[in-house]
C-alpha atoms as a PDB file:
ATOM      1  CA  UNK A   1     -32.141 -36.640-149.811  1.00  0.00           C
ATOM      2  CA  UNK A   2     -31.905 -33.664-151.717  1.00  0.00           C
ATOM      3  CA  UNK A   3     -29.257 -35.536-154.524  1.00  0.00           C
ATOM      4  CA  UNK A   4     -31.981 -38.055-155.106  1.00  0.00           C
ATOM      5  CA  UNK A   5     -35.087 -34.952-155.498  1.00  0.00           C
ATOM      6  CA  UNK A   6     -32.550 -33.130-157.621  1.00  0.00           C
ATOM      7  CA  UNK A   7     -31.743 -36.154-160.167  1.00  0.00           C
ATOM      8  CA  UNK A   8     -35.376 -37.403-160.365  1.00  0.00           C
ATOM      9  CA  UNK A   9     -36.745 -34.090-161.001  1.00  0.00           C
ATOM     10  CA  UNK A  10     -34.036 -33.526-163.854  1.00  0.00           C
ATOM     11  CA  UNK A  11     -34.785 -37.239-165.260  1.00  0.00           C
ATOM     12  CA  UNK A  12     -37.786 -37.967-164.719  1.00  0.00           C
ATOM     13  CA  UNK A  13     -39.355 -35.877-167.653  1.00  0.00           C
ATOM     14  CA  UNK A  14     -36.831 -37.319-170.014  1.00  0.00           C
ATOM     15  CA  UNK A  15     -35.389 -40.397-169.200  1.00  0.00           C
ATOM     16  CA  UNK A  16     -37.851 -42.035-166.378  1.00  0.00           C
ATOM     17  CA  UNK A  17     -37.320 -45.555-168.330  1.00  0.00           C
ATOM     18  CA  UNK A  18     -33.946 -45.020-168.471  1.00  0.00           C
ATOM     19  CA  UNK A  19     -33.449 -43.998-164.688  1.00  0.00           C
ATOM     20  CA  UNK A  20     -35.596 -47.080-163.490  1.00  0.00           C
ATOM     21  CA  UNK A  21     -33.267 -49.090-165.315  1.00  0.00           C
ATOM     22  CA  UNK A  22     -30.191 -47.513-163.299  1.00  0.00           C
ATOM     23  CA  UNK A  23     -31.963 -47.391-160.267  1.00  0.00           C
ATOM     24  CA  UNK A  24     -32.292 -51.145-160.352  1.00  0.00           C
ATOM     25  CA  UNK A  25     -28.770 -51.687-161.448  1.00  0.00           C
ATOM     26  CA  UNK A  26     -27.392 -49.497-158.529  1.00  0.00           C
ATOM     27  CA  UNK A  27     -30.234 -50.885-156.076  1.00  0.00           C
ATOM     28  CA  UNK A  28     -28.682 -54.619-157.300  1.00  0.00           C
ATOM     29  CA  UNK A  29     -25.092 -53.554-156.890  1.00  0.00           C
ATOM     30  CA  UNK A  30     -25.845 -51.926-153.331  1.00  0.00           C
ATOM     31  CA  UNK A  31     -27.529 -55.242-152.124  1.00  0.00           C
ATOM     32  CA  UNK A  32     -24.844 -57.363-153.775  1.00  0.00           C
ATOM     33  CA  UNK A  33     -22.066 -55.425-151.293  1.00  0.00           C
ATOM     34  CA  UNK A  34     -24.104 -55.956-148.480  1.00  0.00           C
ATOM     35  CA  UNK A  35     -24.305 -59.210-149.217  1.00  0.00           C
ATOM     36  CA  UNK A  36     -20.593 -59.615-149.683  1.00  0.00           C
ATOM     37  CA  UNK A  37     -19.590 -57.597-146.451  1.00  0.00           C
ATOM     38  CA  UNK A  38     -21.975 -59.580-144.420  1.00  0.00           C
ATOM     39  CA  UNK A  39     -20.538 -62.986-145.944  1.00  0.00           C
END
């Protein structure tokens, strides 16, 4: 996706802890609604 290319490549030199972090948070919200839905 080109969102995704265009946030890493702006974050990634600065705040590649940081995005990992929200990565994971949005990864574990994301799975948490599937979860949900499917339930």
């Amino acid at each position: 996706m080109d969102i995704k290319k265009l946030t890493a490549n702006a974050w990634l030199p600065n705040l590649s802890a940081q995005q990992a972090w929200l990565f994971v948070g949005v990864f574990a919200v994301f799975v948490a609604a599937i979860i949900s839905l499917n339930n």
